[in-house]
C-alpha atoms as a PDB file:
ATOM      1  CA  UNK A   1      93.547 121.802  87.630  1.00  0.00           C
ATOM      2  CA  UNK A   2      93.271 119.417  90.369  1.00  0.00           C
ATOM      3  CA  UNK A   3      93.709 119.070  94.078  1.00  0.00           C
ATOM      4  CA  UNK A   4      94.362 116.554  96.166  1.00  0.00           C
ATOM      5  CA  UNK A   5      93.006 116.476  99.687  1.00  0.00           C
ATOM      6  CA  UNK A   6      92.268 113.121 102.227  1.00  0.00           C
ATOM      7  CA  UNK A   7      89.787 110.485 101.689  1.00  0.00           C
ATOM      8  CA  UNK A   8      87.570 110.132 104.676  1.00  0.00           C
ATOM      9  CA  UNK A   9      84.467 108.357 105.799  1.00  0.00           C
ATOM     10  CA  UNK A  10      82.413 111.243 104.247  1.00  0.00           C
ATOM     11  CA  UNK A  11      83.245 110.077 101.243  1.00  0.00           C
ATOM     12  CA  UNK A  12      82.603 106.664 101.028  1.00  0.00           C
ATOM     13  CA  UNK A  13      79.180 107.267  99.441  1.00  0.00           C
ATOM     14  CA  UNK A  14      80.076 109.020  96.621  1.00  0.00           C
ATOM     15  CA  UNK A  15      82.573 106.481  95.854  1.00  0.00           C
ATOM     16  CA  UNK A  16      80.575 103.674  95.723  1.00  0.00           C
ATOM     17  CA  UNK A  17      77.867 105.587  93.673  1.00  0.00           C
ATOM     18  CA  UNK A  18      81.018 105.784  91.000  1.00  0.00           C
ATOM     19  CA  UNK A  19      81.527 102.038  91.062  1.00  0.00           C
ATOM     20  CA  UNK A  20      78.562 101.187  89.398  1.00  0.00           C
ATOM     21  CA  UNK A  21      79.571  97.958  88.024  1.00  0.00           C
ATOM     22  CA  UNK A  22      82.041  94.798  88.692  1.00  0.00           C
ATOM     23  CA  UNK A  23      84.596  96.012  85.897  1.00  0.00           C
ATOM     24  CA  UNK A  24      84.408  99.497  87.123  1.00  0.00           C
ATOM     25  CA  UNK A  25      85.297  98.024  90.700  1.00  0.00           C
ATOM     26  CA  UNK A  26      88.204  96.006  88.757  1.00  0.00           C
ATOM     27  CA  UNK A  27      89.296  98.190  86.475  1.00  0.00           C
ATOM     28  CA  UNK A  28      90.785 100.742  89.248  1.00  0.00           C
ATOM     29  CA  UNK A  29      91.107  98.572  92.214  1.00  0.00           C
ATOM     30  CA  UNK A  30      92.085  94.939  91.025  1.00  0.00           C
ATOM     31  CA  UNK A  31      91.547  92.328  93.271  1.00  0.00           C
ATOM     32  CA  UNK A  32      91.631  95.416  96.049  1.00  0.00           C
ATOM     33  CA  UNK A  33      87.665  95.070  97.080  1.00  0.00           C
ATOM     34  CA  UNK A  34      84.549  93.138  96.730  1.00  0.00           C
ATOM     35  CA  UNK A  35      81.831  93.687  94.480  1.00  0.00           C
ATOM     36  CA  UNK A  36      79.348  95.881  95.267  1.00  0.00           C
ATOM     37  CA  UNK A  37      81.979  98.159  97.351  1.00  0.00           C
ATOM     38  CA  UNK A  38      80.508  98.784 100.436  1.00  0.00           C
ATOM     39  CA  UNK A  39      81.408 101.451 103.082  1.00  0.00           C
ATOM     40  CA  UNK A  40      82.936  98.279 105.669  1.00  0.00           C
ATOM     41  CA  UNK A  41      85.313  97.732 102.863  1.00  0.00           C
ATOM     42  CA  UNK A  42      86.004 101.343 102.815  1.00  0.00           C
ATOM     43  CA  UNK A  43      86.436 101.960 106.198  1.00  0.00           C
ATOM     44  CA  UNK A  44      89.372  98.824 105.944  1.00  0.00           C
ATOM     45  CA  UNK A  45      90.763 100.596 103.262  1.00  0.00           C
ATOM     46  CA  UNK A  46      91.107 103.971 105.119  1.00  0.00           C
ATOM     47  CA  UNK A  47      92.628 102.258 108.340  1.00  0.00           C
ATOM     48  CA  UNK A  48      95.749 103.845 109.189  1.00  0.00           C
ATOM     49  CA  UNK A  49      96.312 105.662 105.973  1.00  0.00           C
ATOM     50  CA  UNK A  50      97.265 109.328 105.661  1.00  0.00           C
ATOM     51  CA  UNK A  51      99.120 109.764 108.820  1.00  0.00           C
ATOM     52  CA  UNK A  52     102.593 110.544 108.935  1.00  0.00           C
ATOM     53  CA  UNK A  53     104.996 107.191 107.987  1.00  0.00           C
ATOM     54  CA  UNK A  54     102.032 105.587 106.715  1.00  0.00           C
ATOM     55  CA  UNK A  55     102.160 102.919 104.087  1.00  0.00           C
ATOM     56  CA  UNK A  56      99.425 104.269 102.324  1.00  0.00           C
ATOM     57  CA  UNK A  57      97.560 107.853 101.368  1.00  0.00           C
ATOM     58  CA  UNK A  58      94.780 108.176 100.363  1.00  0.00           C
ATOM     59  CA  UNK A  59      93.058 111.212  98.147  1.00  0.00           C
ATOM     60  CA  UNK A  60      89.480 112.689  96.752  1.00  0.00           C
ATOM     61  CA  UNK A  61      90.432 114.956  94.015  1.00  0.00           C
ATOM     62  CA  UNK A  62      88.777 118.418  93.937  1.00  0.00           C
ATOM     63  CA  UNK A  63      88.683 120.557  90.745  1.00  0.00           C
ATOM     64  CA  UNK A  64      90.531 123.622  91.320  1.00  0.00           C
ATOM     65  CA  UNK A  65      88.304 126.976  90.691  1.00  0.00           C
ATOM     66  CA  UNK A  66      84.858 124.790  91.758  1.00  0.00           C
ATOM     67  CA  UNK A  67      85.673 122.496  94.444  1.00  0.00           C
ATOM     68  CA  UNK A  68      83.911 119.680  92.626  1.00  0.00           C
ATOM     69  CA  UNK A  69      85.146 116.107  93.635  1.00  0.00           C
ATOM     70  CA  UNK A  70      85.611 114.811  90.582  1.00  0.00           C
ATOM     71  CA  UNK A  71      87.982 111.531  91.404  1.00  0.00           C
ATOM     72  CA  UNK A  72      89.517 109.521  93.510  1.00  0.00           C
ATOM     73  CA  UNK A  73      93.279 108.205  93.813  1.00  0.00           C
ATOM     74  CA  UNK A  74      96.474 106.563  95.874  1.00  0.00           C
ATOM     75  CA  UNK A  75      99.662 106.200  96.313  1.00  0.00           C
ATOM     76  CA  UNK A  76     100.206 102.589  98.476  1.00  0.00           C
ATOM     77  CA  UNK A  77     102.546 100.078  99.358  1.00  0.00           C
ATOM     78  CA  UNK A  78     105.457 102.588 100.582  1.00  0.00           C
ATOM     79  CA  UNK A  79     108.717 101.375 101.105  1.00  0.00           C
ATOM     80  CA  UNK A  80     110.419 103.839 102.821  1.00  0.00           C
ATOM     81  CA  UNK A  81     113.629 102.010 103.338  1.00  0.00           C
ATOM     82  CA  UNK A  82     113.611 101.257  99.382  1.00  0.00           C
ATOM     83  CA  UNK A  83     111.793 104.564  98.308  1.00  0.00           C
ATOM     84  CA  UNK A  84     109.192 103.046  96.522  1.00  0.00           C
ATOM     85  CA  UNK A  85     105.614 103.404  96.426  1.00  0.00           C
ATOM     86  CA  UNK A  86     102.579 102.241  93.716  1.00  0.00           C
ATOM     87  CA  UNK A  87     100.148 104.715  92.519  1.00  0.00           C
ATOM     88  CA  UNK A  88      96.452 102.990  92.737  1.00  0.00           C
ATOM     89  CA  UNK A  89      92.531 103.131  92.347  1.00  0.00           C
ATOM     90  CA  UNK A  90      92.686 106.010  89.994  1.00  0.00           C
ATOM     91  CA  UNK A  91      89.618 107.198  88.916  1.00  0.00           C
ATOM     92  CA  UNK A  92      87.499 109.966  87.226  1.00  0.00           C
ATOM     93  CA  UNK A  93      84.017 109.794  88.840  1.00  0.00           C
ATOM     94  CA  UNK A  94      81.947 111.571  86.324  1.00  0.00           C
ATOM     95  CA  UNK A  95      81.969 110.794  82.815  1.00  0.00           C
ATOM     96  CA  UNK A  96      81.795 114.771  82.281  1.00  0.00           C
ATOM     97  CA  UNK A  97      84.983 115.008  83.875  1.00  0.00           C
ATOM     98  CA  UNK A  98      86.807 112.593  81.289  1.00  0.00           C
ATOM     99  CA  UNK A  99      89.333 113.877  78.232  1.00  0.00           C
ATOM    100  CA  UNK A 100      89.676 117.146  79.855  1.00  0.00           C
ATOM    101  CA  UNK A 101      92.997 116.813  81.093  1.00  0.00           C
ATOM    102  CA  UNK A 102      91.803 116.040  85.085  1.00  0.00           C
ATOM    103  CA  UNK A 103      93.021 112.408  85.651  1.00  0.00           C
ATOM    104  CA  UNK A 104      96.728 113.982  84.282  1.00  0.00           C
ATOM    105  CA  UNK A 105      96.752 116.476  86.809  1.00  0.00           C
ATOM    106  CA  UNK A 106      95.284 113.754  89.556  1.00  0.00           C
ATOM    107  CA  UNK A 107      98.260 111.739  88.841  1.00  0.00           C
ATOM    108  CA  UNK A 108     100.899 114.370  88.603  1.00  0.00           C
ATOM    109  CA  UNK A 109      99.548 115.690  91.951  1.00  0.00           C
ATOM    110  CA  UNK A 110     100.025 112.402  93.769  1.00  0.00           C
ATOM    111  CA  UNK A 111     103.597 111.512  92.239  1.00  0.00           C
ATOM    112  CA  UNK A 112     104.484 115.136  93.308  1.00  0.00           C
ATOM    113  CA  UNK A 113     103.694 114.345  96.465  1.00  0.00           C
ATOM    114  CA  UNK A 114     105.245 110.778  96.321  1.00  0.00           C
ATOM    115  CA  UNK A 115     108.622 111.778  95.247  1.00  0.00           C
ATOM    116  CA  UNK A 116     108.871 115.860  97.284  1.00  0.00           C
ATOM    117  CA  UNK A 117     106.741 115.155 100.198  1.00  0.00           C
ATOM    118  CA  UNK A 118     107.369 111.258 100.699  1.00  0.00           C
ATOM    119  CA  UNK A 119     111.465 111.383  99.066  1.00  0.00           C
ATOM    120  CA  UNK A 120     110.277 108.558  97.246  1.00  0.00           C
ATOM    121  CA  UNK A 121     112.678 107.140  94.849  1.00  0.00           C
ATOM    122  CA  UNK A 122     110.509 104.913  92.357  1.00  0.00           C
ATOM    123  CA  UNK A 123     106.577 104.925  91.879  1.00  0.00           C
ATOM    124  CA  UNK A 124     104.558 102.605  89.708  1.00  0.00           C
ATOM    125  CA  UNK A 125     101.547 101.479  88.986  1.00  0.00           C
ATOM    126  CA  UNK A 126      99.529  99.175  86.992  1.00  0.00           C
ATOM    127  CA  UNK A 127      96.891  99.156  84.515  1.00  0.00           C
ATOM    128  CA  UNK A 128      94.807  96.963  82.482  1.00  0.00           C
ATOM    129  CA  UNK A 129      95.445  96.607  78.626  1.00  0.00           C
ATOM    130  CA  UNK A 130      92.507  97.472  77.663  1.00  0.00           C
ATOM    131  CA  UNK A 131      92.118 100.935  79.610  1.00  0.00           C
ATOM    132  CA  UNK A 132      93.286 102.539  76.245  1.00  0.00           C
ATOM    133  CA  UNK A 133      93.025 105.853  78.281  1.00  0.00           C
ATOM    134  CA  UNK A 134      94.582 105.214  81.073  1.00  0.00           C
ATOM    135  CA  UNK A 135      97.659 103.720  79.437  1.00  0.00           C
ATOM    136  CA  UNK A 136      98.420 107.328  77.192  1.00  0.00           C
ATOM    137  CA  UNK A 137      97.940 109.262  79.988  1.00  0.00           C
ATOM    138  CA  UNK A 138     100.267 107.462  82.039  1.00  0.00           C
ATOM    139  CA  UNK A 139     102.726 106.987  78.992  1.00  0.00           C
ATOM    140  CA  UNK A 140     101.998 111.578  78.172  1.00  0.00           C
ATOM    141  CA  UNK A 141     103.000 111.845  81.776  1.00  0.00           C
ATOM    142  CA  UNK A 142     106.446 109.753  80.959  1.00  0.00           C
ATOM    143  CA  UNK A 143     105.916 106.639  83.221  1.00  0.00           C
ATOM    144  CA  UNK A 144     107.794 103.655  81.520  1.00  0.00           C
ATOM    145  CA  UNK A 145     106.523 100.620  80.422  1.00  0.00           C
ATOM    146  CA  UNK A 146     108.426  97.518  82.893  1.00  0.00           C
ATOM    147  CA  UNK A 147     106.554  94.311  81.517  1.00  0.00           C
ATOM    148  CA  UNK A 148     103.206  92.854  80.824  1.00  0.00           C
ATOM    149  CA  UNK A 149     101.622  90.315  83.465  1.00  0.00           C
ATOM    150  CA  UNK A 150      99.306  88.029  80.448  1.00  0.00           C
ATOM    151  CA  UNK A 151      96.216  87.182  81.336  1.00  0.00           C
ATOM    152  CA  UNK A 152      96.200  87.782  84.978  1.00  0.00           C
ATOM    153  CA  UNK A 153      92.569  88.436  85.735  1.00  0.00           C
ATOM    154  CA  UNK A 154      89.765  86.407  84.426  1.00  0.00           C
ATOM    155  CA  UNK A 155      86.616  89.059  83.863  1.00  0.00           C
ATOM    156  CA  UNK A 156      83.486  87.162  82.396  1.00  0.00           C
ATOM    157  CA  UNK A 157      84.610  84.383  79.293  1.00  0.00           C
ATOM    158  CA  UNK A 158      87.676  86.756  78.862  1.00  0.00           C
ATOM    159  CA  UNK A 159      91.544  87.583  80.372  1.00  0.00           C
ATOM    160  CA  UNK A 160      92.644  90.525  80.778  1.00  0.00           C
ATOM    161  CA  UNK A 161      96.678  91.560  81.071  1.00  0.00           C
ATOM    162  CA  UNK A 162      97.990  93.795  82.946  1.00  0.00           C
ATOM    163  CA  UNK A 163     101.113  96.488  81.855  1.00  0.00           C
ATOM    164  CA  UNK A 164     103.453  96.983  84.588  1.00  0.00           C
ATOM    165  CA  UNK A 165     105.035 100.631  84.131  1.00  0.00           C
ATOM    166  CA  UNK A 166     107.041 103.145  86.672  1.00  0.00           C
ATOM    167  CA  UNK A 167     108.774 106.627  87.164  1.00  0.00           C
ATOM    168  CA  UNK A 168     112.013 107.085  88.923  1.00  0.00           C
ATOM    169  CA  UNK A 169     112.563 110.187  90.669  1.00  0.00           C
ATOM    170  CA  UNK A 170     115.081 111.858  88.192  1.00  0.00           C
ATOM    171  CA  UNK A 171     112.742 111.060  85.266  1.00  0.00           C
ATOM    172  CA  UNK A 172     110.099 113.038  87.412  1.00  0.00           C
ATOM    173  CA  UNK A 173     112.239 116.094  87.897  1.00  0.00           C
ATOM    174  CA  UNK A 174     113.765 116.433  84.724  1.00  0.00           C
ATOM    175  CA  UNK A 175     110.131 116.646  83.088  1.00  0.00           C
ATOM    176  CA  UNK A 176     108.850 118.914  86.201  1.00  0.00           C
ATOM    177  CA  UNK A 177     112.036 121.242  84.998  1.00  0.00           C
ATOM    178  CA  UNK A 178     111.237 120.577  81.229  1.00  0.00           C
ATOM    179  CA  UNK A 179     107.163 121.788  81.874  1.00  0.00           C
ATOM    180  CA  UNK A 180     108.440 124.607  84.219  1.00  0.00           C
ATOM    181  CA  UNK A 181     112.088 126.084  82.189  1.00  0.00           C
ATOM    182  CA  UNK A 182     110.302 125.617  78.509  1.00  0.00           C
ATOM    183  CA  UNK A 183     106.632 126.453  79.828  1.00  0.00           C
ATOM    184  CA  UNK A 184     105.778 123.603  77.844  1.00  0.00           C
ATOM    185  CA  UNK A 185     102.166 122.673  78.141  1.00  0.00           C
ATOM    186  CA  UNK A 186     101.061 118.938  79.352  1.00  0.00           C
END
């Protein structure tokens, strides 16, 4: 459904036209950038990313069959000597690209490339309780729930938490081997 190729500078623009607000901006990046994003923050981000022992890659998802980018997404902090990365800044751009199964296959694509192309051991991620969404799709896909930072990020008059959740490798290939054996449908 999806593929996966390198963010570059050409598309910082359509990025930022997706972050149309503050809670957008925190909802998939955290503490990460600067409200409004701008294309200097960008061009940090990028530095150094998706080149070969990199600590971070970097993607603009493409729908297969029209070559529409549709999101954005990353896999950071890479550990190589522990195995361990954290999936991050996960986002469907277009509200006409939400509930049809696209952010699944966004994040399936980059933990298939964490744990085959990267022989990562453990990826996580984290995401706000109140990204409803987010949360089943990540839970559907079989990531684990670790522990709940409370109140973490102040956002207006209210605090939001944030649920801590990962996927070991042989969790990942026993459900790649469960879709592929049974033909069993995400």
């Amino acid at each position: 459904m999806v593929t996966l190729r390198y963010f570059t500078k050409s598309d910082f623009q359509q990025l930022i036209k997706w972050v149309y607000t503050e809670e957008v901006l925190l909802q998939i990046a955290g503490g990460a950038f600067t409200y409004p994003l701008t294309p200097r923050q960008l061009k940090a981000y990028i530095k150094g990313a998706n080149e070969e022992g990199s600590t971070s890659y970097i993607f603009t998802a493409l729908e297969n069959g029209t070559g529409r980018v549709i999101g954005h997404i990353a896999i950071g902090r890479i550990d190589y000597e522990n195995g361990s990365g954290r999936i991050a800044k996960v986002l469907i751009g277009n509200p006409d690209g939400r509930k049809q199964g696209l952010g699944t296959s966004m994040v399936e694509e980059v933990l298939k490339f964490g744990f085959e192309q990267l022989g990562l051991h453990r990826i996580s991620l984290g995401v706000f309780h109140s990204n409803i969404t987010a949360l089943r799709v990540y839970e559907r896909i079989g990531f684990r729930q670790e522990g709940v930072l409370r109140d973490i990020k102040k956002v207006g008059e209210n605090y939001w938490s944030l649920i801590e959740m990962s996927m070991l490798e042989h969790e990942w290939r026993e459900r790649a081997n469960l879709i592929e054996t049974k033909g069993i449908i995400r």
